[in-house]
N, C-alpha and C. Protein backbone atom coordinates (compact mmCIF):
# COMPACT_ATOMS: atom_id res chain seq x y z
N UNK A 1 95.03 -91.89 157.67
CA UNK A 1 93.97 -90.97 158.07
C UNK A 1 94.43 -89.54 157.79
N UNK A 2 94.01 -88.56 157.23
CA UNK A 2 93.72 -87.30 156.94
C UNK A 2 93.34 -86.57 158.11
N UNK A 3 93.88 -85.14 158.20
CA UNK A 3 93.53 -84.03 159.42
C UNK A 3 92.05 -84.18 158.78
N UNK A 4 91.90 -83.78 160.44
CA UNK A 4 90.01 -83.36 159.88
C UNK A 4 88.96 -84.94 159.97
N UNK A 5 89.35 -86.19 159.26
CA UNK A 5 88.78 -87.18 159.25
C UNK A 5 89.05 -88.17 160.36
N UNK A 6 88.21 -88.40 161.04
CA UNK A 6 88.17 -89.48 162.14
C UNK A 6 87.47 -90.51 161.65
N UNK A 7 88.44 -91.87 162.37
CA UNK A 7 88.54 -93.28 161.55
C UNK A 7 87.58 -93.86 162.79
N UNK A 8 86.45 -94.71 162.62
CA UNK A 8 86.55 -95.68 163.34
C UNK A 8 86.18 -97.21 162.76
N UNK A 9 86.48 -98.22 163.06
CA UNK A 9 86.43 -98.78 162.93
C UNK A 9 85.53 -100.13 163.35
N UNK A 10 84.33 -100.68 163.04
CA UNK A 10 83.41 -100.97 163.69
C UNK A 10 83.03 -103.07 163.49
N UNK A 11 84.26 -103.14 162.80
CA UNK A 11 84.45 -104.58 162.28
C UNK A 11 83.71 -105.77 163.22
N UNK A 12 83.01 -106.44 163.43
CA UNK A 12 82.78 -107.54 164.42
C UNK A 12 81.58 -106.64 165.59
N UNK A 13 81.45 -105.66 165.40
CA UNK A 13 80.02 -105.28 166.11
C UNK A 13 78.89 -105.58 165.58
N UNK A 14 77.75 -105.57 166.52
CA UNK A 14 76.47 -105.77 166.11
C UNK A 14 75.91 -104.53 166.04
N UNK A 15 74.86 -104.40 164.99
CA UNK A 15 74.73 -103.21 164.47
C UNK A 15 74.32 -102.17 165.98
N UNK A 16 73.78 -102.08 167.31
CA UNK A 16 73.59 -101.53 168.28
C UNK A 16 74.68 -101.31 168.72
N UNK A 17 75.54 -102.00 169.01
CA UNK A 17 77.07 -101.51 169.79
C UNK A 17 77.77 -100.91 168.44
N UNK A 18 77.57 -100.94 167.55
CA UNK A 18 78.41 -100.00 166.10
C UNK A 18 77.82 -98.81 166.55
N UNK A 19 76.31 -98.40 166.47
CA UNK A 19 75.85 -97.15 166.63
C UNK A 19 76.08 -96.16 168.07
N UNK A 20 76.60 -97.17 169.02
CA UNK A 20 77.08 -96.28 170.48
C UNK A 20 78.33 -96.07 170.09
N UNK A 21 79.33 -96.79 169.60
CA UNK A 21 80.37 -96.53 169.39
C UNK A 21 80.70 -95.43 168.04
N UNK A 22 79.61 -95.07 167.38
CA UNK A 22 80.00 -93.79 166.88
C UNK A 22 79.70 -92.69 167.00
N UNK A 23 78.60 -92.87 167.87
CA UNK A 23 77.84 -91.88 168.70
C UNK A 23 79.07 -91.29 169.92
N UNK A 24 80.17 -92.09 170.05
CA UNK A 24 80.48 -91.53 171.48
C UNK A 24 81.83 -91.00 170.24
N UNK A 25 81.86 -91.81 168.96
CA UNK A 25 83.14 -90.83 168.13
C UNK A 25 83.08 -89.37 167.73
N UNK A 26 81.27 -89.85 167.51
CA UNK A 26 80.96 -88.25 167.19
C UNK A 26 80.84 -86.99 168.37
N UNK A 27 80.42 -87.78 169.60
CA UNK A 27 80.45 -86.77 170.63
C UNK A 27 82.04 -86.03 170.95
N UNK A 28 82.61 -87.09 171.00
CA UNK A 28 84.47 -86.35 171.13
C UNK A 28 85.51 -86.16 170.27
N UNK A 29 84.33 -85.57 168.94
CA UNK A 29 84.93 -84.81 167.68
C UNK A 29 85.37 -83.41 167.95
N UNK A 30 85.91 -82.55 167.88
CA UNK A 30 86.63 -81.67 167.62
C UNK A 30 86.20 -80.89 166.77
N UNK A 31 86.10 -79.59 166.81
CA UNK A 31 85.96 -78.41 165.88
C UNK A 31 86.50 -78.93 164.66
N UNK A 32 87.44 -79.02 164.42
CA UNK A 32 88.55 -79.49 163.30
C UNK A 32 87.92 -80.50 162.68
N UNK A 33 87.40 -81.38 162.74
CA UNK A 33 86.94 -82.78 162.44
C UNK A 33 85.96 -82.28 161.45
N UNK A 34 85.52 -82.62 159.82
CA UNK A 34 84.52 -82.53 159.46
C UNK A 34 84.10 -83.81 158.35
N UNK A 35 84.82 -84.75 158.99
CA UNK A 35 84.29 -86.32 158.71
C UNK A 35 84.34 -87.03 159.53
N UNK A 36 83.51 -88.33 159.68
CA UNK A 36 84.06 -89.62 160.73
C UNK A 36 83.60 -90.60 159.02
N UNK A 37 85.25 -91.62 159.37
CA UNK A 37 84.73 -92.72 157.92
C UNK A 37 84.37 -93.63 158.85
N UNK A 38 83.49 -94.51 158.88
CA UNK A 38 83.01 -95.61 159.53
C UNK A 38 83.48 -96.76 158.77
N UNK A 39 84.03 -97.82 158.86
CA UNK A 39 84.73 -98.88 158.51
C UNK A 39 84.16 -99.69 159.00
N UNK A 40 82.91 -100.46 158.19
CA UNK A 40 82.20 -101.57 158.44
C UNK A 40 82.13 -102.89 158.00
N UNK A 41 82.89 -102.72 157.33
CA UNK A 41 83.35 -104.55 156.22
C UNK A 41 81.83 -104.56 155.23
N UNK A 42 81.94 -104.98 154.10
CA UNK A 42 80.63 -105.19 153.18
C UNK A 42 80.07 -106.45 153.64
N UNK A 43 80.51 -107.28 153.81
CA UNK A 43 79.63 -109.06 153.84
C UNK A 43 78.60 -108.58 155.32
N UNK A 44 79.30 -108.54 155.85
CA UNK A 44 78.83 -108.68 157.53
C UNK A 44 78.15 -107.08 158.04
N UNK A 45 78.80 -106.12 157.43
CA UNK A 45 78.50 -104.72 157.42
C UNK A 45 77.69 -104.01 157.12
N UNK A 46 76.72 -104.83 156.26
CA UNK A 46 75.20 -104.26 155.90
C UNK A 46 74.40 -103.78 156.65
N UNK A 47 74.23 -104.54 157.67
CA UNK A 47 73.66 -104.21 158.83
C UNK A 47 73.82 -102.38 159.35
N UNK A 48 75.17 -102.86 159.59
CA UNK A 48 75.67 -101.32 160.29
C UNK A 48 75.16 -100.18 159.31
N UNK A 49 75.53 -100.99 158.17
CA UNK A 49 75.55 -99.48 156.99
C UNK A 49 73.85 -99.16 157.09
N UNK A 50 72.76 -99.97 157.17
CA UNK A 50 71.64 -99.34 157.18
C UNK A 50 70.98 -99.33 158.70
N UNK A 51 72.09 -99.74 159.78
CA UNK A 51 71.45 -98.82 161.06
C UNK A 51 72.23 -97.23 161.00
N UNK A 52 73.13 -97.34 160.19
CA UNK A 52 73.96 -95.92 160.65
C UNK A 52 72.89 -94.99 159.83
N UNK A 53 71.91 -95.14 158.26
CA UNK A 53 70.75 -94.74 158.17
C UNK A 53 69.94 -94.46 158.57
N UNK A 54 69.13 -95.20 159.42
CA UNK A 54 68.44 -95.34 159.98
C UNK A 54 68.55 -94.64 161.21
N UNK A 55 69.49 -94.32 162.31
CA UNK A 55 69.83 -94.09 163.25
C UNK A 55 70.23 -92.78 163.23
N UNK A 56 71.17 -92.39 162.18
CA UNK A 56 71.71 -91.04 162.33
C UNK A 56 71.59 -90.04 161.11
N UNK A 57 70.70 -90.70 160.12
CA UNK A 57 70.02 -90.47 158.76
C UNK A 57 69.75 -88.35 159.25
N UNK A 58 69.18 -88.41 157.91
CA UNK A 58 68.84 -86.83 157.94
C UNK A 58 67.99 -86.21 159.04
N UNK A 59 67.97 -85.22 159.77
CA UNK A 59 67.47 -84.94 160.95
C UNK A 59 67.62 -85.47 162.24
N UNK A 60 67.87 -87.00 162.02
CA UNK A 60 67.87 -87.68 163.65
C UNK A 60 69.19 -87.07 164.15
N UNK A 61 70.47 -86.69 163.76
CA UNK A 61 71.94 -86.33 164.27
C UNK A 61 72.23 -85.12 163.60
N UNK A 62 71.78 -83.61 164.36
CA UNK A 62 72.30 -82.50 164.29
C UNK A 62 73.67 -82.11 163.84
N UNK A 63 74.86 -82.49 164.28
CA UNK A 63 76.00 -82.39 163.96
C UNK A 63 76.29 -83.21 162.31
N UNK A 64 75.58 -84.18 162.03
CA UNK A 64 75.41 -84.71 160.39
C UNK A 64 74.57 -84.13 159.54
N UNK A 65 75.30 -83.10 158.69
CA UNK A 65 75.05 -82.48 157.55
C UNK A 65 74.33 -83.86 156.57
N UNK A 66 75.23 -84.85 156.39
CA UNK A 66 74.86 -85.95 155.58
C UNK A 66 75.65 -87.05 155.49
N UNK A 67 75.16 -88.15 154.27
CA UNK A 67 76.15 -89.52 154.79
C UNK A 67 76.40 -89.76 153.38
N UNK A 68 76.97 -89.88 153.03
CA UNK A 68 77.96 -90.70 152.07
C UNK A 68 78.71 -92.09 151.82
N UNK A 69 78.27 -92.69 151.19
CA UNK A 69 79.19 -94.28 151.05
C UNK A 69 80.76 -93.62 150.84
N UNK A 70 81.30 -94.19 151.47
CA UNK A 70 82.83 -94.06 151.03
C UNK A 70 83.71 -94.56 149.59
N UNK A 71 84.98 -94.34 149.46
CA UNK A 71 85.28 -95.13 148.65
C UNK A 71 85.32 -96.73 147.69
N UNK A 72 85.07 -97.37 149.19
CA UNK A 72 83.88 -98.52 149.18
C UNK A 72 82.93 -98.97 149.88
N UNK A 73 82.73 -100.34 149.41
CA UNK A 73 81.05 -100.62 149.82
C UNK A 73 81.31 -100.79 151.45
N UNK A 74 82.36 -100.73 151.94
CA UNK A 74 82.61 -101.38 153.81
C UNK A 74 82.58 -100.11 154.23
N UNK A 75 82.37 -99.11 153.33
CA UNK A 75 83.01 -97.64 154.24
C UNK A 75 81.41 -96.59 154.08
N UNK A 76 81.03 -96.07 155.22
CA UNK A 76 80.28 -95.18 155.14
C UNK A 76 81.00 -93.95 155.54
N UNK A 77 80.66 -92.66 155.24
CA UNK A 77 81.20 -91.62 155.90
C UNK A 77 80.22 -90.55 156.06
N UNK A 78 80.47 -89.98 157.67
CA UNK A 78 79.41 -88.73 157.95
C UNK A 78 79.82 -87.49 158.12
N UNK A 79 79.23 -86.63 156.76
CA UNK A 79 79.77 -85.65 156.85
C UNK A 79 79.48 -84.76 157.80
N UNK A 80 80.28 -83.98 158.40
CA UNK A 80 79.94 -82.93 159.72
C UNK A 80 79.51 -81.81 159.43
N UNK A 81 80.92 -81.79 158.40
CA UNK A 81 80.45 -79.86 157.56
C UNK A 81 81.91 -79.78 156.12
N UNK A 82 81.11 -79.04 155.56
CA UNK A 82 82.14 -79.25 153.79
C UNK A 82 83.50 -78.88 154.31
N UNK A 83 84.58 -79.48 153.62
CA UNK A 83 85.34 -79.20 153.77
C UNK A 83 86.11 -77.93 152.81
């Protein structure tokens, strides 16, 4: 993990308990912080990846500038603010 980027990891949740649990990553982010990577696995992770759309998509989450797929298809990431 990188300064600035907060990891979580959301493996084996259902897409509703993924979205509280990054909701409470994003609430006890830090000035410093201007990513969270979300680590959702691809097979099983679809889900998450289009509630974390859906849920925290453009406008619905103030503190998310925007979202980005990560390096791969298991990884979403929300950007906070450019680095």
């Amino acid at each position: 993990m990188q300064a600035g980027i907060l990891e979580i990891d959301v493996h084996g949740l259902n897409a509703e308990d993924a979205i509280q649990a990054i909701e409470k990553k994003l609430s006890g982010a830090g000035s410093g912080v201007y990513r969270i990577r979300v680590i959702h696995g691809f097979h099983g992770g679809t889900r998450i990846h289009d509630a974390i759309r859906r849920e925290l998509g453009y406008g619905l989450e103030p503190r998310i500038q925007r979202i980005v797929s990560g390096y791969n298809q298991g990884i979403t990431e929300l950007v906070l603010r450019e680095y």
